[in-house]
C-alpha atoms as a PDB file:
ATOM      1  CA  UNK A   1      58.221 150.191-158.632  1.00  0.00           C
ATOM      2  CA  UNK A   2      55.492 152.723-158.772  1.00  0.00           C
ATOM      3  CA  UNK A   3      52.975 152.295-161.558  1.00  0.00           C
ATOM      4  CA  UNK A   4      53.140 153.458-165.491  1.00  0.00           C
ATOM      5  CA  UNK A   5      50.770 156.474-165.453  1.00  0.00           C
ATOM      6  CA  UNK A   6      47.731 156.512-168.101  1.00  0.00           C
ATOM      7  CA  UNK A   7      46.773 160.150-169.224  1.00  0.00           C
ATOM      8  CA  UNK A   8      42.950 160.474-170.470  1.00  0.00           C
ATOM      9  CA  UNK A   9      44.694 163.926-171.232  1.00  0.00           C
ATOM     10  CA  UNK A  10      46.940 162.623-173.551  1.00  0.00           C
ATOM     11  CA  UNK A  11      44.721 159.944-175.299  1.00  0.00           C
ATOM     12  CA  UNK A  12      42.272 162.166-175.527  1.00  0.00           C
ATOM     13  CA  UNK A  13      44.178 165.061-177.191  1.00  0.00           C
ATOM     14  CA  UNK A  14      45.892 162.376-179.428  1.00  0.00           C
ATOM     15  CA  UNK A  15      42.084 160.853-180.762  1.00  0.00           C
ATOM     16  CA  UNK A  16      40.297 164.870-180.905  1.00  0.00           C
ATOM     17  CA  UNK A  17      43.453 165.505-183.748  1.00  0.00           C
ATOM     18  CA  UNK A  18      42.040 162.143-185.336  1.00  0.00           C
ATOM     19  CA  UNK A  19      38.894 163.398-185.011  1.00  0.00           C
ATOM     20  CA  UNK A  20      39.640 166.959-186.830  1.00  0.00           C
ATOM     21  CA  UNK A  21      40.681 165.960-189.646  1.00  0.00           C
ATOM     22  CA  UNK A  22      37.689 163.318-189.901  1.00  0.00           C
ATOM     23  CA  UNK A  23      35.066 166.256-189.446  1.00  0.00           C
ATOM     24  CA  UNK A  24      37.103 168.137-192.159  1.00  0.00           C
ATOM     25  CA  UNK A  25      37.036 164.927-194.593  1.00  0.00           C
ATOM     26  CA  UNK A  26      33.404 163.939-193.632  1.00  0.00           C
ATOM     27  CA  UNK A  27      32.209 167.930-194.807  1.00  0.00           C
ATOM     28  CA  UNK A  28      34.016 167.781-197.819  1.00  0.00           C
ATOM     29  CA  UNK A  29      32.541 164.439-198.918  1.00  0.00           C
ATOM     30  CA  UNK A  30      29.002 165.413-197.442  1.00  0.00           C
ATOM     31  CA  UNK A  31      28.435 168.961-197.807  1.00  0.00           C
ATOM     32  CA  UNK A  32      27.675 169.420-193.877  1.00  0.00           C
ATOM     33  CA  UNK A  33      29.125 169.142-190.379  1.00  0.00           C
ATOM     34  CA  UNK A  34      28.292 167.253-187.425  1.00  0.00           C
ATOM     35  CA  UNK A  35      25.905 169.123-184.972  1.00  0.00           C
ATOM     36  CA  UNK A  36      25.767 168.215-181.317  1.00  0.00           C
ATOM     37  CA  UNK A  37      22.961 170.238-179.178  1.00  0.00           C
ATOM     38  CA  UNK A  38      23.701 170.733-175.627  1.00  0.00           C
ATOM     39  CA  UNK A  39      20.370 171.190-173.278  1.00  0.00           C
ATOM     40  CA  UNK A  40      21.236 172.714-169.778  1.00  0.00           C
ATOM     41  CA  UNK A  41      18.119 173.167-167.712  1.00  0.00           C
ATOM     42  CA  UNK A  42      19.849 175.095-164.261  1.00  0.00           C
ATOM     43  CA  UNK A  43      23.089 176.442-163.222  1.00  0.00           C
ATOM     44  CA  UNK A  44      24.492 173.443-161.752  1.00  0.00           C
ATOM     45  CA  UNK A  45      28.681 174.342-161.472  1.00  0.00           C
ATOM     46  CA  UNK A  46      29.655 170.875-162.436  1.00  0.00           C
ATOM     47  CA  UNK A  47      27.178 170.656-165.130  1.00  0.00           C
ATOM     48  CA  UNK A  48      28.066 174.078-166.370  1.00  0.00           C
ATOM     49  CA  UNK A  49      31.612 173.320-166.252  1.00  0.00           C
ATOM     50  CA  UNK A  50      31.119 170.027-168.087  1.00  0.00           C
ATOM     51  CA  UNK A  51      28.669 171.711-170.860  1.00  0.00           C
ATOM     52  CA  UNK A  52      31.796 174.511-171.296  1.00  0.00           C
ATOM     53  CA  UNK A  53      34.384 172.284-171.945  1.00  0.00           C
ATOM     54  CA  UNK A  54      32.038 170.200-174.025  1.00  0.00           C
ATOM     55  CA  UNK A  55      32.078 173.420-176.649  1.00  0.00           C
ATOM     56  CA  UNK A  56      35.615 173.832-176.934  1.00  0.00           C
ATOM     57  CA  UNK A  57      36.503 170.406-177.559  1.00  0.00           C
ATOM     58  CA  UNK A  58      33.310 170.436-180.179  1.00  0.00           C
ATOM     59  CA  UNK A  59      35.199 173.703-181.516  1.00  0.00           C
ATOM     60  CA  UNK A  60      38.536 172.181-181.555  1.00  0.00           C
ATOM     61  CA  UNK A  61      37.589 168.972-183.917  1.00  0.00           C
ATOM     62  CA  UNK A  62      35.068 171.366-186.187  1.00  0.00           C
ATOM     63  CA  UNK A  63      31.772 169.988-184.516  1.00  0.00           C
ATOM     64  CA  UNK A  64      29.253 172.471-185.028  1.00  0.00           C
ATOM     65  CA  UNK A  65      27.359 172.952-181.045  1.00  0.00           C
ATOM     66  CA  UNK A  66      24.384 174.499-180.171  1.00  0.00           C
ATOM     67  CA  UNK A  67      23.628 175.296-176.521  1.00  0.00           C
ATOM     68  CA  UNK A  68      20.487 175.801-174.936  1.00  0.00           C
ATOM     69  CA  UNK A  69      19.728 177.012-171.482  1.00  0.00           C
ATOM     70  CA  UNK A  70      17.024 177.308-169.749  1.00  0.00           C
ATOM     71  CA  UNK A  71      16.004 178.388-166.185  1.00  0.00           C
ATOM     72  CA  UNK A  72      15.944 175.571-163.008  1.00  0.00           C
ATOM     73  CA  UNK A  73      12.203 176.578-163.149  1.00  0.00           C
ATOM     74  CA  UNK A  74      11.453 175.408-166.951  1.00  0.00           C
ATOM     75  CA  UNK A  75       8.321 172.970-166.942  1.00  0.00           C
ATOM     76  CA  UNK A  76       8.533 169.433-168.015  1.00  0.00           C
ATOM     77  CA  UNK A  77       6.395 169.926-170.595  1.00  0.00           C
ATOM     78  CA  UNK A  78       8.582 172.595-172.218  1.00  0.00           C
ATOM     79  CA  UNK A  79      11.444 170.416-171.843  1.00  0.00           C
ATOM     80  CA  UNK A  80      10.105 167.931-173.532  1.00  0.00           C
ATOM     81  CA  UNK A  81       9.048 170.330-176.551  1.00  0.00           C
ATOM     82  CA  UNK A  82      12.298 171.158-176.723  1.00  0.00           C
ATOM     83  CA  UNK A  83      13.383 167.672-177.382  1.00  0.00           C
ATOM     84  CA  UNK A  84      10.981 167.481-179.901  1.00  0.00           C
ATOM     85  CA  UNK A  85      11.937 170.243-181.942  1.00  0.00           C
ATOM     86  CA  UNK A  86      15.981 168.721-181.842  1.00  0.00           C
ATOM     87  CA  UNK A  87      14.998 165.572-182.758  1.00  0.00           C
ATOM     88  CA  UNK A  88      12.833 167.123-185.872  1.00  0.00           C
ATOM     89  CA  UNK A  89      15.704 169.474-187.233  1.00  0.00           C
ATOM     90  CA  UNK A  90      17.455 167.846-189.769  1.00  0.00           C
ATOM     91  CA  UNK A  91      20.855 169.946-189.327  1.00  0.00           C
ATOM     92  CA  UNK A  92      21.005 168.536-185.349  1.00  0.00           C
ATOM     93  CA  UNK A  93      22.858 164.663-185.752  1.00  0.00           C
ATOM     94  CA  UNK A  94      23.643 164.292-181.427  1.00  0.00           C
ATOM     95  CA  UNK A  95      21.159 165.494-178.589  1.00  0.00           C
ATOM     96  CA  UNK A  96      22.722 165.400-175.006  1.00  0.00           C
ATOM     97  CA  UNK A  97      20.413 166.786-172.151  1.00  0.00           C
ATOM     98  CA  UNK A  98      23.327 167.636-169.248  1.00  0.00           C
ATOM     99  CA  UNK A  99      21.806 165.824-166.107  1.00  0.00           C
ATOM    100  CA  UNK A 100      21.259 165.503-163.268  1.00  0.00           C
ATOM    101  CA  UNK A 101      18.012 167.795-163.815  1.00  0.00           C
ATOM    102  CA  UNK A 102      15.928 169.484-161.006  1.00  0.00           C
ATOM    103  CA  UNK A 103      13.680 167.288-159.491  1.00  0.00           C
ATOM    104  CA  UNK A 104      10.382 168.466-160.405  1.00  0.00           C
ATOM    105  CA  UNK A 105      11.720 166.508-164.319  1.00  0.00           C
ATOM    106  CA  UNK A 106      11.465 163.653-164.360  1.00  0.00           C
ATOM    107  CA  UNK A 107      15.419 162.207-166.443  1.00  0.00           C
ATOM    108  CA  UNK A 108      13.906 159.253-167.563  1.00  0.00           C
ATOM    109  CA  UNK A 109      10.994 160.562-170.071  1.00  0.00           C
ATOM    110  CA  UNK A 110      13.109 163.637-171.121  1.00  0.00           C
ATOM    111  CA  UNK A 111      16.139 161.296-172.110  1.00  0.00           C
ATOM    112  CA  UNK A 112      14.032 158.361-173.493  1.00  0.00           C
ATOM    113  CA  UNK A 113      12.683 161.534-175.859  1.00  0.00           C
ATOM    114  CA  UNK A 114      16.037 161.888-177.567  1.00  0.00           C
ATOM    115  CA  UNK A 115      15.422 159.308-180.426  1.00  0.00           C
ATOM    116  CA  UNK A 116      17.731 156.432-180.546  1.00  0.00           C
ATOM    117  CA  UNK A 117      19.355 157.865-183.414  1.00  0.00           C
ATOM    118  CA  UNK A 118      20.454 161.355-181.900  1.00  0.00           C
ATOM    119  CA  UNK A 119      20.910 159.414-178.397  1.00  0.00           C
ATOM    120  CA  UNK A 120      25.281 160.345-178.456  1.00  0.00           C
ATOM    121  CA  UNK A 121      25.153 160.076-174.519  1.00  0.00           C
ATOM    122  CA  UNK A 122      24.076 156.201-175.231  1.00  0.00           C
ATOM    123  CA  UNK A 123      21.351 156.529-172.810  1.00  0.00           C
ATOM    124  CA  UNK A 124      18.273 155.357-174.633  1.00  0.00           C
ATOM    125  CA  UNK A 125      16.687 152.250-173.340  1.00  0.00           C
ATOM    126  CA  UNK A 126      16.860 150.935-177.573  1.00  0.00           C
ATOM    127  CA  UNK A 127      20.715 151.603-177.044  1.00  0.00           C
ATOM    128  CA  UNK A 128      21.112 149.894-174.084  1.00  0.00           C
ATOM    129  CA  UNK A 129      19.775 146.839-175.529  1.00  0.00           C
ATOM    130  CA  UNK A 130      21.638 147.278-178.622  1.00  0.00           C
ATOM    131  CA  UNK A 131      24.440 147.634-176.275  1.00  0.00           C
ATOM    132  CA  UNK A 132      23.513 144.244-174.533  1.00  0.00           C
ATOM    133  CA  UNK A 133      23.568 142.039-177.350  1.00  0.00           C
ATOM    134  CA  UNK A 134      26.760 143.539-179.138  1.00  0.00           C
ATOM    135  CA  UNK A 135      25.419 145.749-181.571  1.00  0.00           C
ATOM    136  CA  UNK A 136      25.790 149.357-180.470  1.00  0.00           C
ATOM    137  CA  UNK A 137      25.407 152.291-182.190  1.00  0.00           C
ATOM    138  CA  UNK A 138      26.637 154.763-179.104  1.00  0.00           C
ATOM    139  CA  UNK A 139      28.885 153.429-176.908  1.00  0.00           C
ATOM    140  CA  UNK A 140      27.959 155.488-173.133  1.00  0.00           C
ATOM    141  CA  UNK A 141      30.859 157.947-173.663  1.00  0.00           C
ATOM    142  CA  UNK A 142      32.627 157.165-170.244  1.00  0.00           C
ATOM    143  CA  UNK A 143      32.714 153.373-170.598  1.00  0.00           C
ATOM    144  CA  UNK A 144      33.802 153.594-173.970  1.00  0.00           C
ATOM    145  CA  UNK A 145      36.477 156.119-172.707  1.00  0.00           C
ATOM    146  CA  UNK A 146      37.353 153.376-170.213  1.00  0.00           C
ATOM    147  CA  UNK A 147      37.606 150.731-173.087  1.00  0.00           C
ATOM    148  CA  UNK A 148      39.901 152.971-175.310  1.00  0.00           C
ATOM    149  CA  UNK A 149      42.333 153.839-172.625  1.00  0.00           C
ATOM    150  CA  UNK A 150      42.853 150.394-172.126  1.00  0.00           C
ATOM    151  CA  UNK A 151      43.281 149.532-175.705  1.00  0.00           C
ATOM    152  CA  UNK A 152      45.776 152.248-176.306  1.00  0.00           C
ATOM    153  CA  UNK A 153      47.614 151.948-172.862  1.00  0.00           C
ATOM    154  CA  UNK A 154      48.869 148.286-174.573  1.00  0.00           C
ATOM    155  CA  UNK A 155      46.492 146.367-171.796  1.00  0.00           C
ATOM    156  CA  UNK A 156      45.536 142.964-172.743  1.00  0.00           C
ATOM    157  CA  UNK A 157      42.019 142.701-172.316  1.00  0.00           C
ATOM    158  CA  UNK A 158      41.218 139.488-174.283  1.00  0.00           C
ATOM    159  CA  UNK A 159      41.122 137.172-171.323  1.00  0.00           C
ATOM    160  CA  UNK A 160      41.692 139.118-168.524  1.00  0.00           C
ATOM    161  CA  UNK A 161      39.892 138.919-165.537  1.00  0.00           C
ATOM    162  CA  UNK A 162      38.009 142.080-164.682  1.00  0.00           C
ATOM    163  CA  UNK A 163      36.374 143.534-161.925  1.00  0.00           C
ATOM    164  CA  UNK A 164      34.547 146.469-161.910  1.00  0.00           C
ATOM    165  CA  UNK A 165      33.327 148.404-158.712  1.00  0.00           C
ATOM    166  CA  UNK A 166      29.725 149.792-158.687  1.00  0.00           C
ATOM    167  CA  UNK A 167      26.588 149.025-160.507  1.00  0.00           C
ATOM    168  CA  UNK A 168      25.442 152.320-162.154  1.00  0.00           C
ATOM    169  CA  UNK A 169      23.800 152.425-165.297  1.00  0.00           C
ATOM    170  CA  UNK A 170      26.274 154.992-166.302  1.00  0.00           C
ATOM    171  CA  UNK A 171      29.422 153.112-165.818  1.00  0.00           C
ATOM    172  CA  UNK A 172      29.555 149.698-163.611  1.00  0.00           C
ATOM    173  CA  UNK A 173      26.952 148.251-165.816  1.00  0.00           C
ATOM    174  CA  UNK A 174      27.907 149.309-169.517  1.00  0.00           C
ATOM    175  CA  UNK A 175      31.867 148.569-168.968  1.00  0.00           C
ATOM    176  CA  UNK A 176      30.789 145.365-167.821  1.00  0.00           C
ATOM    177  CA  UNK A 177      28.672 144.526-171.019  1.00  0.00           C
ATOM    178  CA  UNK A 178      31.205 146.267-173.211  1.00  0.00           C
ATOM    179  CA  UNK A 179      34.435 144.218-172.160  1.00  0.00           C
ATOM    180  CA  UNK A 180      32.844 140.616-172.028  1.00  0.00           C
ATOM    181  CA  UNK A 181      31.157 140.924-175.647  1.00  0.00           C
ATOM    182  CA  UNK A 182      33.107 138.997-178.374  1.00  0.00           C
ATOM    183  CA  UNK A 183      34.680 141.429-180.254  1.00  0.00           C
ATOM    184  CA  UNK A 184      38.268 143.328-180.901  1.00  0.00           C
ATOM    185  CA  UNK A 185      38.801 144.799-177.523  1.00  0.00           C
ATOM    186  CA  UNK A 186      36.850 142.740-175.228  1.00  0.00           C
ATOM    187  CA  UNK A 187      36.570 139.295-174.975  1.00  0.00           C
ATOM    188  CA  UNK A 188      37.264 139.549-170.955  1.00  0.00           C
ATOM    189  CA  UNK A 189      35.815 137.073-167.990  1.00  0.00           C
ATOM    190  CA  UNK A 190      34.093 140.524-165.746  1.00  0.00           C
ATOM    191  CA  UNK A 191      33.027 140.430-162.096  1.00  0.00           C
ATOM    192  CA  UNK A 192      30.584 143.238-161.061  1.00  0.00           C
ATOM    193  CA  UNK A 193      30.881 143.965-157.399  1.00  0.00           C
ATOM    194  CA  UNK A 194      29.771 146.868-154.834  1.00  0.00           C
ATOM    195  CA  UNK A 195      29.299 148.330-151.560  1.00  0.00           C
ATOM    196  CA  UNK A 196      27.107 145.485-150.312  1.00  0.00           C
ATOM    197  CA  UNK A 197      29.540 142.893-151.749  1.00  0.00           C
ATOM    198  CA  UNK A 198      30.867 140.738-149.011  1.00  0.00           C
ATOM    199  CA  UNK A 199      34.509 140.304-148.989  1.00  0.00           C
ATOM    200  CA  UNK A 200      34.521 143.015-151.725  1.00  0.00           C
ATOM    201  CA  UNK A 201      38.538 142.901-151.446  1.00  0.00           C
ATOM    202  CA  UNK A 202      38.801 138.905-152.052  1.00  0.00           C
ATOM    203  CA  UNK A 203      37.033 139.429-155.376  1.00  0.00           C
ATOM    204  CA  UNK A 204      39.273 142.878-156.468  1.00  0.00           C
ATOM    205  CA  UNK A 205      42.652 140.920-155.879  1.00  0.00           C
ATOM    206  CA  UNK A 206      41.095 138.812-158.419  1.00  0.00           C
ATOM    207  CA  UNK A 207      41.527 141.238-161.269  1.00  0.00           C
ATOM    208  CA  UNK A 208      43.900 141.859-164.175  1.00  0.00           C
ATOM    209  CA  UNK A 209      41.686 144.713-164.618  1.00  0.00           C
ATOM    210  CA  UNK A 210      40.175 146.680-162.159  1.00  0.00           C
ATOM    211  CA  UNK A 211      37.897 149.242-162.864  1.00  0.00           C
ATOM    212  CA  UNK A 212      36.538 151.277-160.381  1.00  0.00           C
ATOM    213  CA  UNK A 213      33.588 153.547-159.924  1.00  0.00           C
ATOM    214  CA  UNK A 214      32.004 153.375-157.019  1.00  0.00           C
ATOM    215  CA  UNK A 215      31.114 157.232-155.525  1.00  0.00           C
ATOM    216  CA  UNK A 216      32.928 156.831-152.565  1.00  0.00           C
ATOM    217  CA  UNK A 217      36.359 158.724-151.537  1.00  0.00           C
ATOM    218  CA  UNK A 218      39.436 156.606-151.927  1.00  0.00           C
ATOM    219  CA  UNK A 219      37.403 153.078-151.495  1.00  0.00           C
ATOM    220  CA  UNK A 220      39.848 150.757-153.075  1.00  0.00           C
ATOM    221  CA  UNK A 221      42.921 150.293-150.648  1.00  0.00           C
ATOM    222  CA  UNK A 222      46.350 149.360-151.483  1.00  0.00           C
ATOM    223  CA  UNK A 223      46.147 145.892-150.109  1.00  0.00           C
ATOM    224  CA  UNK A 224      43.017 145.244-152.081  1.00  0.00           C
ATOM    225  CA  UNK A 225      44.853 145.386-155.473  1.00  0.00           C
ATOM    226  CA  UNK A 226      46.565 142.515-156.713  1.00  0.00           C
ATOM    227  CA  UNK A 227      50.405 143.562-157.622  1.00  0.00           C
ATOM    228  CA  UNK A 228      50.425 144.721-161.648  1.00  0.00           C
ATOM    229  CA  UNK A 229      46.853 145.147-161.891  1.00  0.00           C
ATOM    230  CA  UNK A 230      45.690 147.942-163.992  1.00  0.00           C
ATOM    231  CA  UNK A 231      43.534 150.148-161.782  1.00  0.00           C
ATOM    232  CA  UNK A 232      40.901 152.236-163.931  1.00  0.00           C
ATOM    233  CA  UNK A 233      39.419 155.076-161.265  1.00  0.00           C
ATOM    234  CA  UNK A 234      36.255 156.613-162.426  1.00  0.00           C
ATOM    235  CA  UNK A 235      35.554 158.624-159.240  1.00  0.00           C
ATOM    236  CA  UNK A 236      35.543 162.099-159.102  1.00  0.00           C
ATOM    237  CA  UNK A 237      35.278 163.527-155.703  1.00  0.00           C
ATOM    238  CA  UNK A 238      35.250 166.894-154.172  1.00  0.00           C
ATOM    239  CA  UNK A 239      37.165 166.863-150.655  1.00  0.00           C
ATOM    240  CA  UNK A 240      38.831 169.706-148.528  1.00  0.00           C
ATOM    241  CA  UNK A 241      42.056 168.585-149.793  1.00  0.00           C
ATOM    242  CA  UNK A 242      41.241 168.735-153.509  1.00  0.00           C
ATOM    243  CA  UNK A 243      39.869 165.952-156.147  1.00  0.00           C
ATOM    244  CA  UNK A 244      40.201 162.343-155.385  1.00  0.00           C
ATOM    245  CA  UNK A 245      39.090 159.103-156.748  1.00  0.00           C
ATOM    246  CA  UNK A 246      37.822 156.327-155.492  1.00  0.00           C
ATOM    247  CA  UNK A 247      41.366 154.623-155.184  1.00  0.00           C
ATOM    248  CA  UNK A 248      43.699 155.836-152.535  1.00  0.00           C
ATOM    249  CA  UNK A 249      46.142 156.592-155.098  1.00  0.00           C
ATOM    250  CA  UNK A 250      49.101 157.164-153.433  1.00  0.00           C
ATOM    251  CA  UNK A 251      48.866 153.528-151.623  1.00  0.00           C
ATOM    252  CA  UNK A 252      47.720 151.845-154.846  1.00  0.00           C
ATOM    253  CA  UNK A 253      50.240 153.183-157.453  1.00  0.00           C
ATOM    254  CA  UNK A 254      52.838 151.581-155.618  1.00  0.00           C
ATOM    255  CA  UNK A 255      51.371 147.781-156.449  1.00  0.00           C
ATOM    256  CA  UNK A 256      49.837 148.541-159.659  1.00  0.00           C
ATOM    257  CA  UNK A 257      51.463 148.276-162.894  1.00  0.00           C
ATOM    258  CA  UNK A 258      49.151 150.470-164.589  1.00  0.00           C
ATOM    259  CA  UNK A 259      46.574 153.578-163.001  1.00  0.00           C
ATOM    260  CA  UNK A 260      44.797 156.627-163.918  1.00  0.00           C
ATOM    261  CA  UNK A 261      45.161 159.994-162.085  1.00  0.00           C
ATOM    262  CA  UNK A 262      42.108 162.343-161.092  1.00  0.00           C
ATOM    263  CA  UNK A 263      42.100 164.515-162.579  1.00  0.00           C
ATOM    264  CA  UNK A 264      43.538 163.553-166.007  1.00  0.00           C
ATOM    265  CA  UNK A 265      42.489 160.284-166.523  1.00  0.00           C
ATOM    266  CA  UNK A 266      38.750 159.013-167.227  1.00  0.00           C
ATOM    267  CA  UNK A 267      37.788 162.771-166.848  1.00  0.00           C
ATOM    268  CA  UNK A 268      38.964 163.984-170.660  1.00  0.00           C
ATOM    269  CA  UNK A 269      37.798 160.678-172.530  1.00  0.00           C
ATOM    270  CA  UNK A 270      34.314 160.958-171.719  1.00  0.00           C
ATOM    271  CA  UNK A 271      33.552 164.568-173.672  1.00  0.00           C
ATOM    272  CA  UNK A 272      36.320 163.123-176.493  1.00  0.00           C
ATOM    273  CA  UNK A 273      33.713 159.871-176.861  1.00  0.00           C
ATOM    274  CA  UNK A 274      30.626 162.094-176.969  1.00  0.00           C
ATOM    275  CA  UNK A 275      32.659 164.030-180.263  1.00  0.00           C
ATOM    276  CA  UNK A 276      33.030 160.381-181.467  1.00  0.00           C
ATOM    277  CA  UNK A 277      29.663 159.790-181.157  1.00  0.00           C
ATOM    278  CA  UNK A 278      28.547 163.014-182.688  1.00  0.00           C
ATOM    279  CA  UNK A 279      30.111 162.205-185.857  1.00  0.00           C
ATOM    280  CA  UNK A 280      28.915 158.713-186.148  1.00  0.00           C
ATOM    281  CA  UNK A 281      25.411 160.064-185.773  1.00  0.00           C
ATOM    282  CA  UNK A 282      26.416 162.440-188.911  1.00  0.00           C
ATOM    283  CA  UNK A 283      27.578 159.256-190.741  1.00  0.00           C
ATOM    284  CA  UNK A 284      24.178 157.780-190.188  1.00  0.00           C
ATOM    285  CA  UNK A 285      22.420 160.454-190.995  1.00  0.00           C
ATOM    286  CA  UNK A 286      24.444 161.053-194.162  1.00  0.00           C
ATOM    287  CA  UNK A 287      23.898 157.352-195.269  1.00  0.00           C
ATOM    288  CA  UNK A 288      20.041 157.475-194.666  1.00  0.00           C
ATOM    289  CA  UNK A 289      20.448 160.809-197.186  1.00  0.00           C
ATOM    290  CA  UNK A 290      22.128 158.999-199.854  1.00  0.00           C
END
């Protein structure tokens, strides 16, 4: 039997309607709106396409969003002052510089700039630790995309054995840390593996769970997938043929009980956590007001 499909469309649309009429309660109880600002230094496609669709879902719940962009060839420094002048104004709750940036900028001072506080991408090193020991203010939005698909697909996660391809600080490394903390939602036994893991398929038949993101084309194989697993692919890539993950899908549906398309599945939850975000920086701001 082929497996039950998640849609990150369809969560996603169901949680921005939640989120709507949040925005529309938090204004009338505060006076204001949530404000995310967008930087986009370049004309990256993907990056413009991503900052695009980031504004209509913003429009969509009420979030107010302000864009800036700036030329490939804008200096550092400028950047930087940039950053500074967000993290002063007192109507801007969420910063999120759209990476990757051109290589003459260096990611890691402009994005350890955003303070903590404004930090809705969860990048911040103070986040990360927060992250680490259970107490997070921003969840990174695709992890915590990852975690709510599970938790409204009806997958038991308290105890489950999970594996999770790839090591990025982005993904392999936050799902891990958000999955085996000991709270609602979690409470999992997690395996990180990768692309220099020997026997990588011994430990993936392994998993209740498996999540995987590991940047290459249809990595995970059919056989590698033990039978009712629910497979979470985080891949995106661009082939000849069209999109593909980093399952083989069409081999690996037909053992799992659960799986996510691309597109459609991790894809949509990862601009609805950023609203999510957005609005609990309001909250926080709001409360510091009081």
């Amino acid at each position: 039997m082929a497996a039950e499909i998640i849609s990150g469309k369809a969560v996603a649309d169901q949680m921005q309607l939640e989120f709507a009429k949040e925005v529309a309660d938090f204004q009338a109880k505060h006076g204001f709106i949530p404000c995310l600002a967008v930087v986009l230094v370049g004309e990256d496609p993907a990056s413009q396409t991503y900052v695009k669709n980031k504004g209509i879902a913003c429009k969509k719940v009420g979030i107010k969003s302000i864009e800036h962009r700036l030329p490939k060839e804008t200096a550092e420094k400028d950047l930087l002052e940039l950053v500074d002048k967000l993290n002063a104004a007192d109507d801007v709750h969420g910063i999120l510089v759209q990476i990757p940036l051109p290589k003459h900028i260096d990611e890691v001072k402009v994005l350890n700039k955003i303070l903590p506080e404004k930090d809705v991408d969860g990048f911040h090193p103070v986040n990360v630790g927060k992250l680490m020991i259970g107490e997070a203010d921003f969840l990174p939005c695709t992890p915590a995309g990852i975690q709510e698909l599970l938790i409204r697909s009806g997958t038991q996660i308290e105890g489950a054995e999970v594996v999770v391809v790839g090591r990025s600080n982005i993904v392999g490394k936050p799902i891990a840390m958000i999955l085996v903390q000991k709270q609602k939602g979690a409470n999992a036994t997690v395996t990180i593996v990768h692309t220099r893991t020997r026997n990588i398929e011994q430990h993936t038949r392994r998993a209740d769970i498996l999540i995987v993101a590991a940047g290459v084309p249809k990595y995970v194989k059919k056989d590698w997938v033990k039978p009712g697993a629910v497979v979470i692919d985080v891949g995106v890539n661009r082939l000849e043929s069209g999109l593909c993950g980093d399952v083989d899908y069409e081999g690996v549906k037909e053992v799992a009980g659960k799986i996510t398309p691309v597109p459609g599945g991790v894809g949509p939850m990862t601009i609805t956590m950023l609203l999510k975000n957005t609005i609990k920086a309001a909250r926080i701001r709001a409360e510091r007001k009081a």
